[in-house]
Protein backbone atom coordinates (compact mmCIF):
# COMPACT_ATOMS: atom_id res chain seq x y z
CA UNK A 1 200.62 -113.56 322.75
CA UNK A 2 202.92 -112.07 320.04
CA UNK A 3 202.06 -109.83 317.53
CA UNK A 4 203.93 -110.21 314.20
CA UNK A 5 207.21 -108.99 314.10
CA UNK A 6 207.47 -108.47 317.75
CA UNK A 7 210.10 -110.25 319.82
CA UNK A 8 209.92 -111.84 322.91
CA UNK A 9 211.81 -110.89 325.93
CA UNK A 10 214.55 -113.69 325.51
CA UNK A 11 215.30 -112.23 321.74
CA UNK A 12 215.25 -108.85 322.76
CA UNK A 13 218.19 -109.80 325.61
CA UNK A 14 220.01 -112.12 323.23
CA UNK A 15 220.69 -108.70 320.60
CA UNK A 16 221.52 -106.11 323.60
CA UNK A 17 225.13 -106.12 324.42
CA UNK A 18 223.97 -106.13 328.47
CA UNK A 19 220.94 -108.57 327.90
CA UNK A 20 221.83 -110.86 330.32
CA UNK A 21 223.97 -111.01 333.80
CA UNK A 22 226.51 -114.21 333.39
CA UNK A 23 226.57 -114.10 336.95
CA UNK A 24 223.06 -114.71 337.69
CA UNK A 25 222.84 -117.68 335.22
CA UNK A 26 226.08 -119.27 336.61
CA UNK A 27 224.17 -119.00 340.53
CA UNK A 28 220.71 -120.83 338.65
CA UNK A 29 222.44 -123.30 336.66
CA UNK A 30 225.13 -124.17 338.88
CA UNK A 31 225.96 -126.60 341.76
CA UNK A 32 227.25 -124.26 344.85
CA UNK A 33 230.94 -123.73 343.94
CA UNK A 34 230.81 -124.25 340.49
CA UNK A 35 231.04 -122.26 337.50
CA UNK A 36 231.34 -121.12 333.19
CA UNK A 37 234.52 -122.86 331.66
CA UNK A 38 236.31 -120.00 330.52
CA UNK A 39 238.65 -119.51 327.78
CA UNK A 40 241.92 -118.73 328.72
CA UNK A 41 241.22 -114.90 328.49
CA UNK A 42 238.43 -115.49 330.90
CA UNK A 43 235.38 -115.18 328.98
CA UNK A 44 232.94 -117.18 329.88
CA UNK A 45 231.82 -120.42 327.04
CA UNK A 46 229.93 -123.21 328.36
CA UNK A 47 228.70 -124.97 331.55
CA UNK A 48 229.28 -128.58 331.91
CA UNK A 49 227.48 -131.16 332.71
CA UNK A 50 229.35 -131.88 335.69
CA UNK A 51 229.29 -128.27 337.09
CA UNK A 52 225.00 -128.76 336.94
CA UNK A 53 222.32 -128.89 339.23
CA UNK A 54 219.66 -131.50 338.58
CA UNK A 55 217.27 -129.10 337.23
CA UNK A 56 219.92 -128.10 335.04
CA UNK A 57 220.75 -131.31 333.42
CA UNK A 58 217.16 -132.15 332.95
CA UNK A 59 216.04 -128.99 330.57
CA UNK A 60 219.73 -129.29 328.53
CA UNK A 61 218.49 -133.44 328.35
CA UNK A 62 214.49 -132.35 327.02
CA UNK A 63 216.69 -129.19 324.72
CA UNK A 64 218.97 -131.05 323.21
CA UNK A 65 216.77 -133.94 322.33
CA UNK A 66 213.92 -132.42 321.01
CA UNK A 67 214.18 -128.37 321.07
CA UNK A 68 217.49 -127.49 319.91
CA UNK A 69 218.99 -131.08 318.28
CA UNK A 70 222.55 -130.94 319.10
CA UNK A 71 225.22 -133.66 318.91
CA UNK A 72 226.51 -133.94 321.99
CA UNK A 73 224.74 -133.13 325.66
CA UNK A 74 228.39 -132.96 327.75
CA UNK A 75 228.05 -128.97 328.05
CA UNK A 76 225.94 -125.97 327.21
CA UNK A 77 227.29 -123.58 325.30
CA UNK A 78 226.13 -119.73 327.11
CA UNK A 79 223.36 -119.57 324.10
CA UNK A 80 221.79 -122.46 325.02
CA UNK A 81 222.80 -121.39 328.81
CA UNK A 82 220.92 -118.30 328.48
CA UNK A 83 217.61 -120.22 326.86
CA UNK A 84 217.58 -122.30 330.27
CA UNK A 85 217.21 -119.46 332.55
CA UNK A 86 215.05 -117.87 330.97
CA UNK A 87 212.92 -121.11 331.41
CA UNK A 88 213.85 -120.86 334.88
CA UNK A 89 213.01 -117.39 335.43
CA UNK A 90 209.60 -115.25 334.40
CA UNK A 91 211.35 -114.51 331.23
CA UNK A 92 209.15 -114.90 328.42
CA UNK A 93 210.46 -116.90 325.04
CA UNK A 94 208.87 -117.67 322.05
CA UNK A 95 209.79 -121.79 321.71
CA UNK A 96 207.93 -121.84 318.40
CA UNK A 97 209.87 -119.47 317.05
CA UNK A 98 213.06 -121.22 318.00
CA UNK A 99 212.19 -124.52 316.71
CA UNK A 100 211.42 -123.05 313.31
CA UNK A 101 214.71 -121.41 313.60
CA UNK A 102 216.41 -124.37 314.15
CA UNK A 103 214.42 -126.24 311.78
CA UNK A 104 215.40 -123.76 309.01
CA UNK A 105 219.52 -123.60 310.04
CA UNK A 106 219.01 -127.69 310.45
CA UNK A 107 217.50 -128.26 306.89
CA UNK A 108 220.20 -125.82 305.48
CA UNK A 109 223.08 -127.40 307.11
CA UNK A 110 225.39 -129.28 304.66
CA UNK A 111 225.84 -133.16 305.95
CA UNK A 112 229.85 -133.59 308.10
CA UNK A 113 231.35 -136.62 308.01
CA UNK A 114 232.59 -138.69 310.66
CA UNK A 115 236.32 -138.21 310.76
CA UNK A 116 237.50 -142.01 311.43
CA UNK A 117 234.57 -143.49 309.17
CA UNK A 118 233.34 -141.22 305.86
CA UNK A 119 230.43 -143.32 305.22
CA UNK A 120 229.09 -141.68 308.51
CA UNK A 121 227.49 -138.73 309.57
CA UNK A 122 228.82 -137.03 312.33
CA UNK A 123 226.30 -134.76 313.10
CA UNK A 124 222.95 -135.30 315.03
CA UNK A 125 219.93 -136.84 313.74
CA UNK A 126 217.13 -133.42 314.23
CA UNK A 127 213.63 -133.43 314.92
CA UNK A 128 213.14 -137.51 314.27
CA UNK A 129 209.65 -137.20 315.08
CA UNK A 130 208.70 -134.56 312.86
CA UNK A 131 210.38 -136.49 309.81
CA UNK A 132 208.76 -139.91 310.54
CA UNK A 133 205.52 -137.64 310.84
CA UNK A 134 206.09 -135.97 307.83
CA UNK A 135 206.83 -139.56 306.21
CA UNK A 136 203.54 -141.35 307.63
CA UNK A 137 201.36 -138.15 306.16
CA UNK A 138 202.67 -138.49 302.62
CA UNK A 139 202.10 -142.60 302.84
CA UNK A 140 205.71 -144.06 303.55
CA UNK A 141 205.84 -147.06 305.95
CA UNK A 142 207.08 -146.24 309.13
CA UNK A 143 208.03 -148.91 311.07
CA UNK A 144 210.36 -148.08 313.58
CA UNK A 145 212.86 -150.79 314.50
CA UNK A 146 215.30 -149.00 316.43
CA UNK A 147 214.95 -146.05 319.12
CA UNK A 148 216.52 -142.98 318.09
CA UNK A 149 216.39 -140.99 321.08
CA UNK A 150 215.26 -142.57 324.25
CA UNK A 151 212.41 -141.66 326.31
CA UNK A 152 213.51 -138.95 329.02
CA UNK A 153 211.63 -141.24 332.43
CA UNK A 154 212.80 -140.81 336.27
CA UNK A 155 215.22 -143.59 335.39
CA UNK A 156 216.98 -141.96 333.03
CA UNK A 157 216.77 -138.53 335.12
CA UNK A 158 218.56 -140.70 338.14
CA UNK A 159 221.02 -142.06 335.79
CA UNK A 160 222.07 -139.15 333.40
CA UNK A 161 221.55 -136.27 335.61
CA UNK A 162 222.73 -136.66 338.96
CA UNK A 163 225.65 -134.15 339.62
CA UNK A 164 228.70 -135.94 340.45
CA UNK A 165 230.26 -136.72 343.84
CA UNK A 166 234.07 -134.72 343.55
């Protein structure tokens, strides 16, 4: 348990220059051979999906859905790289603490338009079930007609994130 105003291992890591070894999460995250795009100085930006293990694909699926909303699941970025292995390793991280987080930056986020169609968002709908539960407790209707997100099952684990045959 945290005290107030004390950080958990993960945020401690995330501010320190050194926090965590690229290398290590590349070997966790990664099917054998694979590795970090890299910009063209060689830095190292995102994973993607295709360069995943199983496990991999599964946490960015359960993140990106209902942890960290994001509007598109084809790579992690190495933020959201970092919060999976520290999942995957006895790292501790304070989840709450990033939900709020992305709550707040969500809430305060001005709306982007979809650049073929400007009647259209383009960015991702976040936290759908805390809205509609937000909705039912102040008395509006909610009838849901239309699945916003769909359920994470074995089926869709089998389908979605099953690293690819070269």
């Amino acid at each position: 348990m945290l005290e107030e105003g004390q950080e958990c291992e993960f945020s401690q890591r995330r501010s320190r220059a050194d926090g965590f070894d690229e290398e290590a999460i590349a070997q966790l995250l990664c099917t054998p051979g694979q590795d970090f795009a890299r910009t063209a100085a060689g830095r190292r930006v995102r994973i993607m999906r295709t360069s995943m293990t199983t496990l991999t694909q599964m946490w960015m699926m359960l993140l990106l859905s209902n942890v960290l909303p994001s509007d598109h699941n084809s790579d992690l970025p190495l933020s959201k790289c970092q919060l999976v292995y520290v999942i995957l390793t006895p790292i501790s991280v304070h989840v709450a603490q990033l939900i709020a987080n992305a709550i707040y930056l969500f809430a305060g986020m001005p709306p982007t338009r979809h650049p073929l169609d400007p009647d259209k968002s383009n960015r991702a709908l976040g936290f759908p079930a805390l809205i509609m539960g937000l909705c039912q407790s102040f008395g509006v209707p909610v009838t849901p007609s239309k699945v916003i997100r769909p359920l994470i099952t074995q089926a869709s684990i089998e389908k979605y994130c099953t690293p690819r045959q070269a």
